[in-house]
N, C-alpha and C. Protein backbone atom coordinates (compact mmCIF):
# COMPACT_ATOMS: atom_id res chain seq x y z
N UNK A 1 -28.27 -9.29 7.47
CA UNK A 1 -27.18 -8.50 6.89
C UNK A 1 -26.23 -8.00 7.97
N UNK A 2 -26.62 -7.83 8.86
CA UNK A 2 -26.07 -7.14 10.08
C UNK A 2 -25.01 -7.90 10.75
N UNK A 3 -25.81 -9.31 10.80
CA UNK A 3 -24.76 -10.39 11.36
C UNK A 3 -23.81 -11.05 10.25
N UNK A 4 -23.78 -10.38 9.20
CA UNK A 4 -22.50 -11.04 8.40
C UNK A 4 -21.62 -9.97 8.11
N UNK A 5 -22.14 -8.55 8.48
CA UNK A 5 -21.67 -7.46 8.58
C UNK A 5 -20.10 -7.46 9.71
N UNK A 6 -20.72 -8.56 10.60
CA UNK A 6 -20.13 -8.40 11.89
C UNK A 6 -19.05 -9.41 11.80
N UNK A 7 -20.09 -10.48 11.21
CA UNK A 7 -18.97 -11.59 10.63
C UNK A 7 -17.67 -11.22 10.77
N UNK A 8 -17.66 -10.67 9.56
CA UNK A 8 -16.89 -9.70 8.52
C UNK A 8 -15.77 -9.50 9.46
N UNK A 9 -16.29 -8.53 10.26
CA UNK A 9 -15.47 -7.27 11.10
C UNK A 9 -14.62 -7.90 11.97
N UNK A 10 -15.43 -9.04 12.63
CA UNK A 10 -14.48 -10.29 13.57
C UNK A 10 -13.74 -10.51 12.78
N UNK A 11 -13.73 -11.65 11.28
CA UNK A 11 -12.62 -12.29 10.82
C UNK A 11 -11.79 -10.80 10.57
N UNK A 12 -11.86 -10.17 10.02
CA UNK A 12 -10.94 -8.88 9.84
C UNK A 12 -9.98 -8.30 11.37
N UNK A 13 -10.90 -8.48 12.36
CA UNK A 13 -10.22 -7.79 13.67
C UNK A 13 -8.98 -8.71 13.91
N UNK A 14 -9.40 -10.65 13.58
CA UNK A 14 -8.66 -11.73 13.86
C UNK A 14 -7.66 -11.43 12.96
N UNK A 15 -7.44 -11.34 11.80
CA UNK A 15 -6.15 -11.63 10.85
C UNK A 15 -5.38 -10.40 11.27
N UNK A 16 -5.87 -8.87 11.87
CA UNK A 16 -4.99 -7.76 11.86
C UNK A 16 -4.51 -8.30 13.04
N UNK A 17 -4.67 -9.04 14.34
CA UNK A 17 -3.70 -9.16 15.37
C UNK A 17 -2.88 -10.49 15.19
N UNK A 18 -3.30 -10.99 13.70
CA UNK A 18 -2.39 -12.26 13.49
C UNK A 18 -1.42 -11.73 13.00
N UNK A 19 -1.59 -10.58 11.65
CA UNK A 19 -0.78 -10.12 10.66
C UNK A 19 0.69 -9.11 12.01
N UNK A 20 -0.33 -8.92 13.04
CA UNK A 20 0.53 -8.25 13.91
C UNK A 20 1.67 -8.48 14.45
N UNK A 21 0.80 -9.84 15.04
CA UNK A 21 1.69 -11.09 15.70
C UNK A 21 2.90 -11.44 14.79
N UNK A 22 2.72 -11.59 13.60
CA UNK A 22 3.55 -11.98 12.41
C UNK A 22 5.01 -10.90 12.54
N UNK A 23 4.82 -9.65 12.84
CA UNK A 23 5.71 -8.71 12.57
C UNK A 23 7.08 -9.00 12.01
N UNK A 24 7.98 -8.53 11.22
CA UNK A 24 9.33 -9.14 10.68
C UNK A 24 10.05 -7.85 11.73
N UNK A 25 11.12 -8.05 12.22
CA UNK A 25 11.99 -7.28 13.01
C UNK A 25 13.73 -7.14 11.83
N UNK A 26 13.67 -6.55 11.26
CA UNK A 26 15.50 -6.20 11.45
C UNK A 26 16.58 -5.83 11.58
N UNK A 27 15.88 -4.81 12.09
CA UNK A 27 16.97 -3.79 13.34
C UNK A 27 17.35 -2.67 12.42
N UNK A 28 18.18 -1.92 12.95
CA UNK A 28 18.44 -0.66 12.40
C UNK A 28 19.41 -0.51 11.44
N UNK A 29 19.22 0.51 10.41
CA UNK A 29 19.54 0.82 9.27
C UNK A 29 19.13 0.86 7.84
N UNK A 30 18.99 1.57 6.86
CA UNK A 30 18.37 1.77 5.86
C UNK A 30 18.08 0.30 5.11
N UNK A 31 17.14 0.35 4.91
CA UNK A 31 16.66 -1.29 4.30
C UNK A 31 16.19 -1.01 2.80
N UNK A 32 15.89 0.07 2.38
CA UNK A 32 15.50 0.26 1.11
C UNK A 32 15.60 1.78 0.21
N UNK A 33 17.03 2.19 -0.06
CA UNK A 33 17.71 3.13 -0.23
C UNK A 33 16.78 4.01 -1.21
N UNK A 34 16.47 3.47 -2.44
CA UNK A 34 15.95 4.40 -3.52
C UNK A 34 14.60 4.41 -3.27
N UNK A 35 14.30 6.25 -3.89
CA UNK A 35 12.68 6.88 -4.14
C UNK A 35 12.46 5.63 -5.35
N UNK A 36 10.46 5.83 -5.25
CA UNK A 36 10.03 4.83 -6.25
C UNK A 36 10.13 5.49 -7.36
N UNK A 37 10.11 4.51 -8.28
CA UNK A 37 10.45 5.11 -9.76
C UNK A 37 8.89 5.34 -10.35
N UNK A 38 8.68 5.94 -11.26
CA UNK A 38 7.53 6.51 -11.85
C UNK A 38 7.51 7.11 -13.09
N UNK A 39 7.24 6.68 -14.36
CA UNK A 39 7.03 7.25 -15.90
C UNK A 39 5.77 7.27 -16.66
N UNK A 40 5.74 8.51 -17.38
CA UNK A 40 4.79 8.21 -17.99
C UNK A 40 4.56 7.04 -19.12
N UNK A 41 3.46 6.77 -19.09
CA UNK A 41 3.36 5.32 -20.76
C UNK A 41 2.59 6.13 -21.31
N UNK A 42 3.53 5.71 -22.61
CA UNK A 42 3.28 6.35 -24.02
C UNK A 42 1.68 5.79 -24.62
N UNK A 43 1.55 4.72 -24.44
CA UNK A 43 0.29 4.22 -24.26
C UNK A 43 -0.23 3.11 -23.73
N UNK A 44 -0.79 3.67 -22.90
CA UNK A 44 -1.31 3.31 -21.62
C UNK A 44 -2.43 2.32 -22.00
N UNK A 45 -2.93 1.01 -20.92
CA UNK A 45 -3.58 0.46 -21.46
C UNK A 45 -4.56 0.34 -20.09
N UNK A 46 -5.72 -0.37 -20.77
CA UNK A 46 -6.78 -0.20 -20.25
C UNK A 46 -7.42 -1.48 -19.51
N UNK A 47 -8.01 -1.54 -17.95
CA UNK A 47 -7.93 -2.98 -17.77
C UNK A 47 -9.53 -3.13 -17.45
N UNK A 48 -10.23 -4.47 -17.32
CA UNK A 48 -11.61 -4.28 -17.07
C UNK A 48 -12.05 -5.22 -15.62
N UNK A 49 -12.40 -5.08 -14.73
CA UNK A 49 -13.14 -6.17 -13.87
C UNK A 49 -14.65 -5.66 -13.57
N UNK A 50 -15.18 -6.23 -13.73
CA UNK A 50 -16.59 -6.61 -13.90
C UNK A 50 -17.47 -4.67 -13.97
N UNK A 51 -17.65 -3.91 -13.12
CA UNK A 51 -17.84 -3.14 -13.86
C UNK A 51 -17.18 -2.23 -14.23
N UNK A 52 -15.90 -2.14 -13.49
CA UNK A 52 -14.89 -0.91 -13.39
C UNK A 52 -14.08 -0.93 -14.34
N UNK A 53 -13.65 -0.12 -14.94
CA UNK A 53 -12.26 0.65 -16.52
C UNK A 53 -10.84 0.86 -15.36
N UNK A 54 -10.13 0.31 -15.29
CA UNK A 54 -9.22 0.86 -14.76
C UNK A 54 -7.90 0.96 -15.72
N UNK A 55 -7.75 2.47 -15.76
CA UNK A 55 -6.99 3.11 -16.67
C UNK A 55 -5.78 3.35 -16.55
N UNK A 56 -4.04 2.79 -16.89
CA UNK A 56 -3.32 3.03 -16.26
C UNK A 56 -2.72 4.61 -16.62
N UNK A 57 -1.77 5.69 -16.04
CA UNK A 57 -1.12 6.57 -16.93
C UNK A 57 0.47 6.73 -16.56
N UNK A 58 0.93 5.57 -15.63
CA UNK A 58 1.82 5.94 -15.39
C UNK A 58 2.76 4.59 -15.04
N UNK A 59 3.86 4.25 -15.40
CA UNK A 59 4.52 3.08 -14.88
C UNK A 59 5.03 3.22 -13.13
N UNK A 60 4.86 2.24 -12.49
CA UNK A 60 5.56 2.61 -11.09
C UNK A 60 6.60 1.15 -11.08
N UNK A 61 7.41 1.47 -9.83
CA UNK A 61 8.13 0.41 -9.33
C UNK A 61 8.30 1.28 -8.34
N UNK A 62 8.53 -0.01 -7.06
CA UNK A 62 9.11 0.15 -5.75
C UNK A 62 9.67 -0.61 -4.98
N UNK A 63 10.71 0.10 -4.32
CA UNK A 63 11.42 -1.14 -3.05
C UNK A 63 11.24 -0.86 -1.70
N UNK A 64 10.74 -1.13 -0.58
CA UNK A 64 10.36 -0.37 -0.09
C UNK A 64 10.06 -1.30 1.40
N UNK A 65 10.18 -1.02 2.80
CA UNK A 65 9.80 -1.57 3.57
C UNK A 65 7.94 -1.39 4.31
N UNK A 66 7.78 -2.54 4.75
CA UNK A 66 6.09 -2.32 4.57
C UNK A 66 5.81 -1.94 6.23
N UNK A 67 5.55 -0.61 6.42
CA UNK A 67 5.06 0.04 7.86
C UNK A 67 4.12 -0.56 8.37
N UNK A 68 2.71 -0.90 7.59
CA UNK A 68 1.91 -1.34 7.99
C UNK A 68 0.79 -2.45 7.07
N UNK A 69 -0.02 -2.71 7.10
CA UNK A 69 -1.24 -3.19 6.38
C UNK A 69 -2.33 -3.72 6.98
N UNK A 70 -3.67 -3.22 5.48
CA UNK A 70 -4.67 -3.20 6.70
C UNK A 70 -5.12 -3.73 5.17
N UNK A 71 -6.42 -4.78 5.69
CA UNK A 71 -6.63 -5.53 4.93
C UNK A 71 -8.87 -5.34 4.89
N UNK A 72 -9.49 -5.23 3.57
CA UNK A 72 -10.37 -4.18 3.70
C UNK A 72 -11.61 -5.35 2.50
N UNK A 73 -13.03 -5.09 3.29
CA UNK A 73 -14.00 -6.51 3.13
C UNK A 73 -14.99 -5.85 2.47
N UNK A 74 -15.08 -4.55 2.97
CA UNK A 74 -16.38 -3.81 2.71
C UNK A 74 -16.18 -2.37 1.93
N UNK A 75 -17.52 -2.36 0.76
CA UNK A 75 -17.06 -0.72 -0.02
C UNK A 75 -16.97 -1.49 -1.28
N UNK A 76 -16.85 -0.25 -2.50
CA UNK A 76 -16.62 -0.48 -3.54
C UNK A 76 -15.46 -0.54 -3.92
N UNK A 77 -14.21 -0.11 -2.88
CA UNK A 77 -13.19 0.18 -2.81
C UNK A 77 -12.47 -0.95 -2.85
N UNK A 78 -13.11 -2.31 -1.67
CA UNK A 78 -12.77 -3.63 -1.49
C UNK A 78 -13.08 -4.38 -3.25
N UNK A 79 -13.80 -4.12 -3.74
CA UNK A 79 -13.77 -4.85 -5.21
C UNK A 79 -12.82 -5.48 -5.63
N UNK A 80 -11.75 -3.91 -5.68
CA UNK A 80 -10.74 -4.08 -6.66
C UNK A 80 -9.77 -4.81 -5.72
N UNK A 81 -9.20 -3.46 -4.45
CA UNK A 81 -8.31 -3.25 -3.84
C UNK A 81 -8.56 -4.62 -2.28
N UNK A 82 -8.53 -5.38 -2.30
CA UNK A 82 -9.00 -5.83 -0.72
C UNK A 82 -7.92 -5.37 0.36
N UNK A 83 -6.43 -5.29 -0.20
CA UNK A 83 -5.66 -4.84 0.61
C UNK A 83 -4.79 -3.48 0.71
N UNK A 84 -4.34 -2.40 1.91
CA UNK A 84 -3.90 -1.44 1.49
C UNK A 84 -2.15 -1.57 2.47
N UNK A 85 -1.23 -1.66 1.91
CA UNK A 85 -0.33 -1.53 2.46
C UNK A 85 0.45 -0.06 2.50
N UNK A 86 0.70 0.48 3.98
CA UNK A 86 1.51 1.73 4.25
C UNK A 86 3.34 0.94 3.88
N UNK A 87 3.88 2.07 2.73
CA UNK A 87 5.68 1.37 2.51
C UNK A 87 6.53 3.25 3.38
N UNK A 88 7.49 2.26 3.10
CA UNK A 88 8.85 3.13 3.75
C UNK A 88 9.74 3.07 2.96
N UNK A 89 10.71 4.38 2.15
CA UNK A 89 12.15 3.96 1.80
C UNK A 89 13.05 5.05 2.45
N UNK A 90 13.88 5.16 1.86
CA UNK A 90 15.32 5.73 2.51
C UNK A 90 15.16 5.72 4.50
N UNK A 91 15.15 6.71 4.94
CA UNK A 91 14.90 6.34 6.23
C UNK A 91 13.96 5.91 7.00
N UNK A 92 12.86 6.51 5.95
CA UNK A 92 11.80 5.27 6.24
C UNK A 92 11.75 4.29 6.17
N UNK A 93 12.72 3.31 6.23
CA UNK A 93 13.03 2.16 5.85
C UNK A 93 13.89 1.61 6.87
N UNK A 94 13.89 2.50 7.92
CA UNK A 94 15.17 2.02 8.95
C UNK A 94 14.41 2.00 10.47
N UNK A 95 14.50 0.65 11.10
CA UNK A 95 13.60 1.00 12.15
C UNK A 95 14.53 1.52 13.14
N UNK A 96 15.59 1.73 12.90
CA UNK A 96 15.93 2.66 14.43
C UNK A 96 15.22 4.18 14.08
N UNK A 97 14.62 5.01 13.39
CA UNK A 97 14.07 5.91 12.68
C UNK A 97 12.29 5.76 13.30
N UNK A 98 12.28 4.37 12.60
CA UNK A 98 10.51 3.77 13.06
C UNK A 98 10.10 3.68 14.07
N UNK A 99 10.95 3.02 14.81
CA UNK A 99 10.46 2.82 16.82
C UNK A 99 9.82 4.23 17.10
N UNK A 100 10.07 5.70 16.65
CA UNK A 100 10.02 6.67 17.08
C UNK A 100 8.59 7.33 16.41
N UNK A 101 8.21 6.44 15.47
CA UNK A 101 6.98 7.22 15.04
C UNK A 101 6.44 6.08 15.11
N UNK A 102 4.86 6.39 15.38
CA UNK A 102 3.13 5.66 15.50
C UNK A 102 2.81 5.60 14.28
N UNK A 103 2.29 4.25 13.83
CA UNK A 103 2.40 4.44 12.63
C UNK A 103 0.80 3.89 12.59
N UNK A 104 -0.57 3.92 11.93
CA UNK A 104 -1.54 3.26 12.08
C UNK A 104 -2.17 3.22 10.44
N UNK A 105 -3.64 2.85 10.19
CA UNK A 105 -4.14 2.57 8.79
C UNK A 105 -6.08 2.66 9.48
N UNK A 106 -6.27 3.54 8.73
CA UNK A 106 -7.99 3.14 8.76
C UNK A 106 -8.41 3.96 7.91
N UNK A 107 -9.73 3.02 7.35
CA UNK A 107 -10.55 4.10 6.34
C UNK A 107 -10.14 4.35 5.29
N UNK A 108 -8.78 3.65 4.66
CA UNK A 108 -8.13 3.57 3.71
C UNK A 108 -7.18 4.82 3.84
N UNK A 109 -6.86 5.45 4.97
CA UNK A 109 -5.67 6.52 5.06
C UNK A 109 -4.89 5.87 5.77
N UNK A 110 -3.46 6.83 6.04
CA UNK A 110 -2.21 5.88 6.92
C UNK A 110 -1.93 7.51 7.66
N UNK A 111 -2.18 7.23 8.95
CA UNK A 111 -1.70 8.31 10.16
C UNK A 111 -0.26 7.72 10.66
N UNK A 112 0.03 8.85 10.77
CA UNK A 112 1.55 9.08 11.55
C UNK A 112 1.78 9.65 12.79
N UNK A 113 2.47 9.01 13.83
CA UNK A 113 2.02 10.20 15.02
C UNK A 113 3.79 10.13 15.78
N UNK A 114 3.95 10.81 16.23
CA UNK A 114 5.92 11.18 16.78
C UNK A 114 5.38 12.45 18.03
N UNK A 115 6.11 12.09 19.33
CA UNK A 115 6.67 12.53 20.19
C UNK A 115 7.44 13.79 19.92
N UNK A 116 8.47 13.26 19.75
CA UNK A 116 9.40 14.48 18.97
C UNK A 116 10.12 13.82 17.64
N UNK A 117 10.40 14.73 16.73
CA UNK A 117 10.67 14.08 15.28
C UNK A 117 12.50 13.40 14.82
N UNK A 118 12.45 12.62 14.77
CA UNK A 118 13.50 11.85 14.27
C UNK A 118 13.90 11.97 13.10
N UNK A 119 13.61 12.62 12.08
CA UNK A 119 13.87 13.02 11.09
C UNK A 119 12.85 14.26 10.53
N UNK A 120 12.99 14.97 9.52
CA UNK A 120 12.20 15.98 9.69
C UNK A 120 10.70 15.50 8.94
N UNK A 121 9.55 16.81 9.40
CA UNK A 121 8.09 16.22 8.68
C UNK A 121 8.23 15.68 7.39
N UNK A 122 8.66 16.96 6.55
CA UNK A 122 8.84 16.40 5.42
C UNK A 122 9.69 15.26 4.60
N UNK A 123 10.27 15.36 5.31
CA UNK A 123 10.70 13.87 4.83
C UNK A 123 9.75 12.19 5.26
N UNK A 124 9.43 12.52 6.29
CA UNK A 124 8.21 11.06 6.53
C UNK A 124 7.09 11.38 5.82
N UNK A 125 6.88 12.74 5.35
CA UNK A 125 5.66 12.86 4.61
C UNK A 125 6.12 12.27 2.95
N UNK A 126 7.52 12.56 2.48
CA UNK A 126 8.13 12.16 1.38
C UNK A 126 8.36 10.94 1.05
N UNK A 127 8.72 10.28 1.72
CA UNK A 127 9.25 8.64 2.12
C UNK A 127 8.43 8.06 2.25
N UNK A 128 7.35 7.76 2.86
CA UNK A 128 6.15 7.09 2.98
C UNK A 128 5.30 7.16 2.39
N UNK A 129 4.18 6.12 2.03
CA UNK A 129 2.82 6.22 1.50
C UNK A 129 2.02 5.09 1.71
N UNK A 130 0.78 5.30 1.75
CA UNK A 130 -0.25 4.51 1.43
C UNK A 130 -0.73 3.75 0.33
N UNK A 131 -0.38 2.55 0.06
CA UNK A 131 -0.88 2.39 -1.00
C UNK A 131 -2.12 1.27 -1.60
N UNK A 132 -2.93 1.83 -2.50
CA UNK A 132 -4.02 0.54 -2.33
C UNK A 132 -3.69 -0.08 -3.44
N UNK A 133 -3.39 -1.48 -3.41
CA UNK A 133 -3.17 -2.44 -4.27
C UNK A 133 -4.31 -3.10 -5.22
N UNK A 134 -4.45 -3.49 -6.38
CA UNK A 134 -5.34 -3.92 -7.46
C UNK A 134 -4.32 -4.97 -7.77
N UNK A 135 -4.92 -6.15 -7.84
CA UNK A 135 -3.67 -7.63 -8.02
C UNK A 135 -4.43 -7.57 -9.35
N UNK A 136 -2.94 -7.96 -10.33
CA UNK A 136 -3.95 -7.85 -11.79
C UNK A 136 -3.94 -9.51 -12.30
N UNK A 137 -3.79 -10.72 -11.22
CA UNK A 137 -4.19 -12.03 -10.95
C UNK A 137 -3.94 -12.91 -9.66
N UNK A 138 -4.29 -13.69 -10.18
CA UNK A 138 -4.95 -14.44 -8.89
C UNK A 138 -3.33 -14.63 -8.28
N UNK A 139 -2.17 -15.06 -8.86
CA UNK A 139 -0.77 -15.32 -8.59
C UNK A 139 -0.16 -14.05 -7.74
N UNK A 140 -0.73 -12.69 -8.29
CA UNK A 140 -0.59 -11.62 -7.28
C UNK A 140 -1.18 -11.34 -6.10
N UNK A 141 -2.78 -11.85 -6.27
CA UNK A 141 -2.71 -11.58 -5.13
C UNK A 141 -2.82 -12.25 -4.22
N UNK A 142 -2.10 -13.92 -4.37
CA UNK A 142 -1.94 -14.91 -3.21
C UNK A 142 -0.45 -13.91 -2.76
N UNK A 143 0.34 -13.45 -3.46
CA UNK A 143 1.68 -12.84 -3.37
C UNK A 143 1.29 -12.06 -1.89
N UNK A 144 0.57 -10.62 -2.46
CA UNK A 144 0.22 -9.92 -1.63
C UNK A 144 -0.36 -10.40 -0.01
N UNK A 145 -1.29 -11.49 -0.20
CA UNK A 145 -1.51 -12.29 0.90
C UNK A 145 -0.76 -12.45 1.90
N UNK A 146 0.68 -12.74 1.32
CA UNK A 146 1.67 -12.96 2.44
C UNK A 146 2.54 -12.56 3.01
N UNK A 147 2.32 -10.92 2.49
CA UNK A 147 3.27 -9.94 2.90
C UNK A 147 3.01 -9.53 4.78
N UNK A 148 3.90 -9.37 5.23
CA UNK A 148 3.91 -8.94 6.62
C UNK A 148 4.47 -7.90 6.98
N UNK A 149 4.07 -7.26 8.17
CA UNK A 149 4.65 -6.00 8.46
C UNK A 149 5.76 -5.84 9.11
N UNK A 150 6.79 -5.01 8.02
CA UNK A 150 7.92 -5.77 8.50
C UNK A 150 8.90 -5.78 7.67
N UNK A 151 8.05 -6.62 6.51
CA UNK A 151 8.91 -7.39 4.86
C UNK A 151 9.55 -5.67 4.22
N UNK A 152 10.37 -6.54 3.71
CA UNK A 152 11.15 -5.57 2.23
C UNK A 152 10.37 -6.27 0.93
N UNK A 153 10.25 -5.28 0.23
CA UNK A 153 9.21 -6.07 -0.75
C UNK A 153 9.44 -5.06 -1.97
N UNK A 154 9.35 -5.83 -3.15
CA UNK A 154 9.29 -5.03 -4.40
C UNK A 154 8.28 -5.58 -5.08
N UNK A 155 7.98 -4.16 -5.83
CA UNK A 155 6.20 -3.98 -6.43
C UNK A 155 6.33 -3.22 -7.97
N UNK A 156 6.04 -3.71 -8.71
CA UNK A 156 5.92 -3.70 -10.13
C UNK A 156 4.66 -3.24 -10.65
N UNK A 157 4.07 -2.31 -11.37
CA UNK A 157 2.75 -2.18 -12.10
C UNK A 157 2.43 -0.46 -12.37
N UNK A 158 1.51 -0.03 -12.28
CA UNK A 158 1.26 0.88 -12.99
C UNK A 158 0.25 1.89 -11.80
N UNK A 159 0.48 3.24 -12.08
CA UNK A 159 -0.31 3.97 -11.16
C UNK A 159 -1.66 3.97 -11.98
N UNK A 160 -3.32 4.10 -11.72
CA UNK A 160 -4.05 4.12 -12.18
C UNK A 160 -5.60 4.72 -11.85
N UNK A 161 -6.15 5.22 -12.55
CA UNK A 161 -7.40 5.38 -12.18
C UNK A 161 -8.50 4.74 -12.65
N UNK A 162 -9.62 4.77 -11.58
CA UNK A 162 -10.58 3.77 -11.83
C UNK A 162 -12.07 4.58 -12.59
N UNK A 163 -13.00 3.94 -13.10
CA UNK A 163 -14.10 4.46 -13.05
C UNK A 163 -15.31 3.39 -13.46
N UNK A 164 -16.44 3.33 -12.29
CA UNK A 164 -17.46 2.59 -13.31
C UNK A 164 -18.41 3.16 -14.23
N UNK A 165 -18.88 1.87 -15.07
CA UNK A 165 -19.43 2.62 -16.14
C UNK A 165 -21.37 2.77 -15.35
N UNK A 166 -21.41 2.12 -14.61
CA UNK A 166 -22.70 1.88 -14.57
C UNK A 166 -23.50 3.26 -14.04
N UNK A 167 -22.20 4.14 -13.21
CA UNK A 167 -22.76 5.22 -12.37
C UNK A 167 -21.65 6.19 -12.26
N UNK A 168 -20.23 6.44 -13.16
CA UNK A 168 -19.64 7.10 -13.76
C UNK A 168 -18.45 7.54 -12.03
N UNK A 169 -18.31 6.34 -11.03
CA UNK A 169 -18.08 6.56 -9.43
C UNK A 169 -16.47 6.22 -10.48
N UNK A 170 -15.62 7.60 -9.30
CA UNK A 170 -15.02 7.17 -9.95
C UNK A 170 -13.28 6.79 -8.12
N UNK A 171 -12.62 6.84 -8.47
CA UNK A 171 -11.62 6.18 -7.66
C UNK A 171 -9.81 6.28 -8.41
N UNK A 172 -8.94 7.92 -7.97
CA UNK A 172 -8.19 7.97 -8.40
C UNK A 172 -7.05 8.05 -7.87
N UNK A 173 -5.59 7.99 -8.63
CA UNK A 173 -4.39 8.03 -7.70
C UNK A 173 -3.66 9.15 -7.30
N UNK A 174 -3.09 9.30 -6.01
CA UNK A 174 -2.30 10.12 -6.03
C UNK A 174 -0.95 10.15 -7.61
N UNK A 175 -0.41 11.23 -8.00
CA UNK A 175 0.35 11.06 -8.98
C UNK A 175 1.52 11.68 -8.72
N UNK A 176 1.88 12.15 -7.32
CA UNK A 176 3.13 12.95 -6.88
C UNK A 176 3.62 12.17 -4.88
N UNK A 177 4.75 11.46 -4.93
CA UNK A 177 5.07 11.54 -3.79
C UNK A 177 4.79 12.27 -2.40
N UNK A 178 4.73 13.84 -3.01
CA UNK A 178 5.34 15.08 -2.28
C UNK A 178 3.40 15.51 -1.73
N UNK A 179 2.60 14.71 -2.09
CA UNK A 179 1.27 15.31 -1.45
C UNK A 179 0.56 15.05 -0.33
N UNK A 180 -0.31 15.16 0.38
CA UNK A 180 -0.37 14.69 1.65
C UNK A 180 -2.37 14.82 1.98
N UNK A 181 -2.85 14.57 2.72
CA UNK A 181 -4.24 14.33 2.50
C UNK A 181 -5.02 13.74 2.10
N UNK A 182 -6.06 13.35 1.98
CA UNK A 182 -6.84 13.25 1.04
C UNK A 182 -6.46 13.14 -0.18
N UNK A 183 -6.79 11.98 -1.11
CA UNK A 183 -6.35 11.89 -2.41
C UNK A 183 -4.62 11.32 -2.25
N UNK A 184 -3.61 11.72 -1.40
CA UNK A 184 -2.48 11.45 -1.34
C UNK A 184 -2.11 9.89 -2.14
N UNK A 185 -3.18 8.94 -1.76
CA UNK A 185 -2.51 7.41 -1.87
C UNK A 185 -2.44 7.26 -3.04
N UNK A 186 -1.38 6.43 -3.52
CA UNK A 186 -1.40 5.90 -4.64
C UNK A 186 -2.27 4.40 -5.00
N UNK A 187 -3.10 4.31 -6.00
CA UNK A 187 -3.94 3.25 -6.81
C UNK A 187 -3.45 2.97 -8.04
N UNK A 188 -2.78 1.35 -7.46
CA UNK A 188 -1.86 0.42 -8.05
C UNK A 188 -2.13 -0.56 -9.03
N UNK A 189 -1.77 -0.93 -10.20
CA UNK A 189 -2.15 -2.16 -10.92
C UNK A 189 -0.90 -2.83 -10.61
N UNK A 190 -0.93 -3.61 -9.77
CA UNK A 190 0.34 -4.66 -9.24
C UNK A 190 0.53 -6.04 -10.38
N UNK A 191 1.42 -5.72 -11.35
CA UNK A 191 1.44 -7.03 -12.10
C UNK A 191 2.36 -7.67 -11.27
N UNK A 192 3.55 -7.49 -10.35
CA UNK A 192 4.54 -8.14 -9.96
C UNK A 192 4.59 -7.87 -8.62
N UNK A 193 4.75 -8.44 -7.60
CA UNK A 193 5.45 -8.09 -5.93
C UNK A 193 6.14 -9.49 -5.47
N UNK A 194 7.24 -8.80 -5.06
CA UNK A 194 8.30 -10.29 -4.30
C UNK A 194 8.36 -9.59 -2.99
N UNK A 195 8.63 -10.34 -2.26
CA UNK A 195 9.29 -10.18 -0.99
C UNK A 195 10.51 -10.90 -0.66
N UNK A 196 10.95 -9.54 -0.61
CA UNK A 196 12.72 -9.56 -0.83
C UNK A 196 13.71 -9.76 0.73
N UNK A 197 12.52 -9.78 2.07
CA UNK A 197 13.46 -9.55 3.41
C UNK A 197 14.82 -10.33 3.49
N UNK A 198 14.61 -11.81 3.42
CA UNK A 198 15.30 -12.65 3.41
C UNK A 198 16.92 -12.32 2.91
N UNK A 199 16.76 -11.48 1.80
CA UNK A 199 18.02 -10.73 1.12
C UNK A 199 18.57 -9.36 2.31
N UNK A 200 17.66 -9.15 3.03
CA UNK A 200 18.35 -7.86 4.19
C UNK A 200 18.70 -8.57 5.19
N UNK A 201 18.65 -9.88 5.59
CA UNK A 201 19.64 -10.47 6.70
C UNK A 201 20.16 -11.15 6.80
């Protein structure tokens, strides 16, 4: 177990300095103007993979540039979610803004780290997020596959919470932009994602 444990951790260490290598560059200025959109559904529907209910309560969309991604093998968390991408909009979305903040991913959180601040806290705390993705098919999540850090990308689906039935574990979303910590990320039912860079240059 140990040595496939490790397996694991190699092919994972290999694709994050490929996905690295990959980086998209396109210089400075706002790349993805509008906050994500977010409504409630009137009725909300209910999705199943093998043992988990995942419940949606809220419609999302986003445009958004992708800070980072970290891509995840192990946990109950990996089930659903295998990948978690950190996004950016309004000035988060502009790398003359980005060069200036550290941006990293582990453990399924997204740290931020700045010298001195280029725009104020709250606003990189506003603009940014973590988000863990649920592909709700196989067409999504070859999609997701090929996102790089870097891309402008738009994301379609629903904010949601999870729960299994077997042991009542449960796995929920942030439901407000404006929060920070623990619990902060949003948990996604991704019916749709394009990657849109190609259209910013």
């Amino acid at each position: 177990m140990k040595i496939i444990i490790f397996i694991l951790l190699v092919i994972g260490a290999g694709w994050q300095l490929y996905s690295d290598g990959d980086q998209v560059i396109l210089g400075p200025g706002v790349m993805a103007g509008e906050e994500p959109y977010q409504a409630s559904i009137s009725s909300p529907a209910n999705h199943r993979i093998d043992d988990y209910t995942i419940a949606e309560f809220a419609e999302f969309r986003i445009k958004a540039k992708v800070l980072s991604r970290e891509n995840y093998y192990l946990g109950r968390e990996a089930d659903l979610s295998p990948v978690d991408l950190t996004l950016g909009w309004g000035n988060m979305s502009d790398e003359s803004i980005l060069d200036n903040i550290e941006i990293s991913q582990s453990g399924r959180f997204y740290q931020w780290r700045v010298e001195s601040f280029p725009i104020p806290r709250g606003e990189i705390e506003s603009s940014s997020a973590n988000m863990h993705l649920i592909p709700a098919n196989e067409i999504v999540a070859s999609a997701i596959k090929q996102i790089r850090k870097g891309d402008i990308i738009e994301l379609s689906g629903s904010l949601v919470n999870v729960t299994a039935a077997s042991d009542g574990w449960r796995w929920q979303s942030s439901q407000t932009r404006y929060d920070t910590g623990n619990g902060a990320c949003e948990l996604i039912w991704v019916d749709s994602v394009e990657v849109v860079t190609a259209e910013q240059i």
